[in-house]
Protein backbone atom coordinates (compact mmCIF):
# COMPACT_ATOMS: atom_id res chain seq x y z
CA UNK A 1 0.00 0.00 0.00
CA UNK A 2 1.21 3.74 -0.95
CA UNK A 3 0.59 6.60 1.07
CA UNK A 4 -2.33 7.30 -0.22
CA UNK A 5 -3.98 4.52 -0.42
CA UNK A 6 -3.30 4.17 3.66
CA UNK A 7 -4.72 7.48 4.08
CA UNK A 8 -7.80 6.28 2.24
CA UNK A 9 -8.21 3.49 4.33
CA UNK A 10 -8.23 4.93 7.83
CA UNK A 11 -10.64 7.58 6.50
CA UNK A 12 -12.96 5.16 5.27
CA UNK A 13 -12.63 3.43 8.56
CA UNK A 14 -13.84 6.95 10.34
CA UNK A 15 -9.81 7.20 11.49
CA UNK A 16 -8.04 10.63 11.85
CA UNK A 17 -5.14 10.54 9.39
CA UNK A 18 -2.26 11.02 11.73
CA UNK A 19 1.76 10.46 10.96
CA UNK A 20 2.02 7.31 13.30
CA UNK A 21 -1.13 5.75 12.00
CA UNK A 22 -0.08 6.60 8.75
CA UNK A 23 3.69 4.94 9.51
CA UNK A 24 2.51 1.83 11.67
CA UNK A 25 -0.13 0.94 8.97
CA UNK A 26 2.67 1.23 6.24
CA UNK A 27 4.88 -0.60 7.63
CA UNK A 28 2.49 -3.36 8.67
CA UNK A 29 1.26 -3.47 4.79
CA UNK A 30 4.63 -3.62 3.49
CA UNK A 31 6.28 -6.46 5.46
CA UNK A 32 4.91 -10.24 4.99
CA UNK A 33 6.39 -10.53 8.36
CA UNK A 34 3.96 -10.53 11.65
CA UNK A 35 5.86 -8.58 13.27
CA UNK A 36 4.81 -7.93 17.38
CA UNK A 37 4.23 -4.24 18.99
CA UNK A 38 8.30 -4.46 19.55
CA UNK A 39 9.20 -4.95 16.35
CA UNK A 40 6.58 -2.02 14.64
CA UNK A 41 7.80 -0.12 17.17
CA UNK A 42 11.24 -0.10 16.47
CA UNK A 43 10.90 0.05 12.48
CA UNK A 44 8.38 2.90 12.72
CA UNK A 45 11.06 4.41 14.81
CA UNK A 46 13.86 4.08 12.17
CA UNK A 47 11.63 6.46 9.91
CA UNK A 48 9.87 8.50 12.15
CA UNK A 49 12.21 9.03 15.56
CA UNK A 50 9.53 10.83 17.56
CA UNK A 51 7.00 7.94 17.82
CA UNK A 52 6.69 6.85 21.04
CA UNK A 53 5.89 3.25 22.63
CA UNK A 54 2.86 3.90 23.61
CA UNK A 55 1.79 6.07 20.64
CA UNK A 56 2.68 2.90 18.23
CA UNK A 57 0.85 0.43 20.68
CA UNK A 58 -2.35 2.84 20.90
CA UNK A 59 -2.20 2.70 17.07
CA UNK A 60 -1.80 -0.74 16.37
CA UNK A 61 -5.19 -1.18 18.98
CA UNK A 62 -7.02 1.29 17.40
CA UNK A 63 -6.38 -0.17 13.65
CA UNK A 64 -7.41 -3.33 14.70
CA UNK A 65 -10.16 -1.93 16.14
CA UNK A 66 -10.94 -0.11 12.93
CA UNK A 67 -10.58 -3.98 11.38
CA UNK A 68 -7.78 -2.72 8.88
CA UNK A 69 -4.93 -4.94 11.15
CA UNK A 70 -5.60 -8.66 12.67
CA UNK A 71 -4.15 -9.63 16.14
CA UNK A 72 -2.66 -13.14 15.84
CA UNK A 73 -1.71 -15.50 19.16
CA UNK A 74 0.44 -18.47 18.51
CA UNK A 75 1.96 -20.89 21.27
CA UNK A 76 4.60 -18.14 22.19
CA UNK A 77 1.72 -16.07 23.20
CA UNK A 78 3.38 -13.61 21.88
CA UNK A 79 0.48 -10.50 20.19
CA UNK A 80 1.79 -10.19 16.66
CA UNK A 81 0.11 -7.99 14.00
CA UNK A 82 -1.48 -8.73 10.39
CA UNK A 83 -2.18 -6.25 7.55
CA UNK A 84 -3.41 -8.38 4.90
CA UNK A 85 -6.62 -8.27 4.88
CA UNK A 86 -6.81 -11.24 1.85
CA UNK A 87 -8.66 -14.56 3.60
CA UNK A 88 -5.65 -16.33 4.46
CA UNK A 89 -4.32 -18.87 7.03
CA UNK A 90 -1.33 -19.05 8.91
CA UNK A 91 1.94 -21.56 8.87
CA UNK A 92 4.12 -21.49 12.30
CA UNK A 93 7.81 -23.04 12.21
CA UNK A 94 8.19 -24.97 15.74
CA UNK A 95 11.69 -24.64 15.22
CA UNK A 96 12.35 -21.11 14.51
CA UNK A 97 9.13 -19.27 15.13
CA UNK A 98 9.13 -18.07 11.55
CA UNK A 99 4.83 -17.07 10.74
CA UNK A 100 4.04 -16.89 7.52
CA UNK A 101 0.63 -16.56 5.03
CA UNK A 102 -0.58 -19.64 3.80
CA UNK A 103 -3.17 -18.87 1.07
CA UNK A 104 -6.70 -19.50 1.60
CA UNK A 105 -7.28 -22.34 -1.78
CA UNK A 106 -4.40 -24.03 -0.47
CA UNK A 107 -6.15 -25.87 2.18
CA UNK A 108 -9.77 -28.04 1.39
CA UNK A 109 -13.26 -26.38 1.40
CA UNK A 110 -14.49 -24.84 4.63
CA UNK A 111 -16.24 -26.30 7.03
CA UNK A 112 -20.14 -26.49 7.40
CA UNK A 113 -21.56 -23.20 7.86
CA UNK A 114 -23.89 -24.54 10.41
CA UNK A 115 -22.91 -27.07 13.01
CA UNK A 116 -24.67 -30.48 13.14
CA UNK A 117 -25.71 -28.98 17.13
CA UNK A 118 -27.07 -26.03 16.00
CA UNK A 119 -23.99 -23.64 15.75
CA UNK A 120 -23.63 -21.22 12.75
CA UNK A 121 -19.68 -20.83 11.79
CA UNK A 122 -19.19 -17.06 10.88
CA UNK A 123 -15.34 -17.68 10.06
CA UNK A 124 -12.89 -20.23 10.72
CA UNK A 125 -8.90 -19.70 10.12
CA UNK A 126 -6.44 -22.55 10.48
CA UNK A 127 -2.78 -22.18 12.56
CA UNK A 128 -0.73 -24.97 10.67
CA UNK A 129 2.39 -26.06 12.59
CA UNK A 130 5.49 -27.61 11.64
CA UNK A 131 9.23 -26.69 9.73
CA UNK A 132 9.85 -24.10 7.50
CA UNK A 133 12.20 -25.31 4.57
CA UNK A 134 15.31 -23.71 6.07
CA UNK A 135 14.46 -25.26 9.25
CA UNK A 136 13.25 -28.93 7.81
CA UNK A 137 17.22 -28.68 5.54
CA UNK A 138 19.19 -28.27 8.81
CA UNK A 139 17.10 -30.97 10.78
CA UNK A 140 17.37 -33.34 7.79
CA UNK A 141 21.54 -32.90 7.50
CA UNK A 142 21.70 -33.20 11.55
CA UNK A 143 20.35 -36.38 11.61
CA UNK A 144 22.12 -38.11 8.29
């Protein structure tokens, strides 16, 4: 996403078009990373030195709030953040911690959309778990 096409989206989300909202979302957009509060923090600081802590974390909870960022929990229960906003699913290396976008055709047809007990399912995402390439190489050539 451009400039402008952040500032169109936290308008159209009823969101005041501020310099940290503006940096956090770009950055967020631009990185297939999901990077944690830390991590925005520290790269929205490399291009915009006055953003605080706090000002980055009270962004981040106010675009999710907005629905233009997801909040994602793995294992490490660490918070880490999500800008693309394309149905997608997730892929966590157990070895090195690595999250990454799994698209959403790659995996068979959703579930039911109502539950044989009566439950309607509104969305589902799935958290698939296992070893990245790099990681599944260096397991495979310490074992042979």
């Amino acid at each position: 996403m451009n400039r402008l096409e952040v500032e169109t989206c936290l308008r159209q989300k009823g969101l005041r078009v501020t310099t940290q909202r503006v940096a956090v979302l770009e950055y967020l957009a631009s990185t297939p990373r999901h990077p944690t509060a830390e991590d925005t923090s520290r790269a929205v600081n490399r291009a915009l030195p006055t953003a605080s802590r706090a000002s980055v974390y009270n962004v981040l909870h106010s675009l999710r709030r907005a629905g233009l960022i997801r909040e994602l929990v793995f294992d490490d229960a660490v918070t880490r953040y999500d800008a693309n906003g394309e149905k997608h699913h997730h892929f966590v290396c157990r070895c090195c911690g690595a999250v990454e976008d799994v698209e959403w055709e790659m995996l068979p047809a959703a579930p039911r959309r109502h539950l044989p007990d009566g439950r309607t399912v509104e969305a589902w995402a799935v958290t698939l778990r296992g070893l990245c390439p790099p990681c599944a190489r260096r397991e495979r050539s310490a074992t042979t």
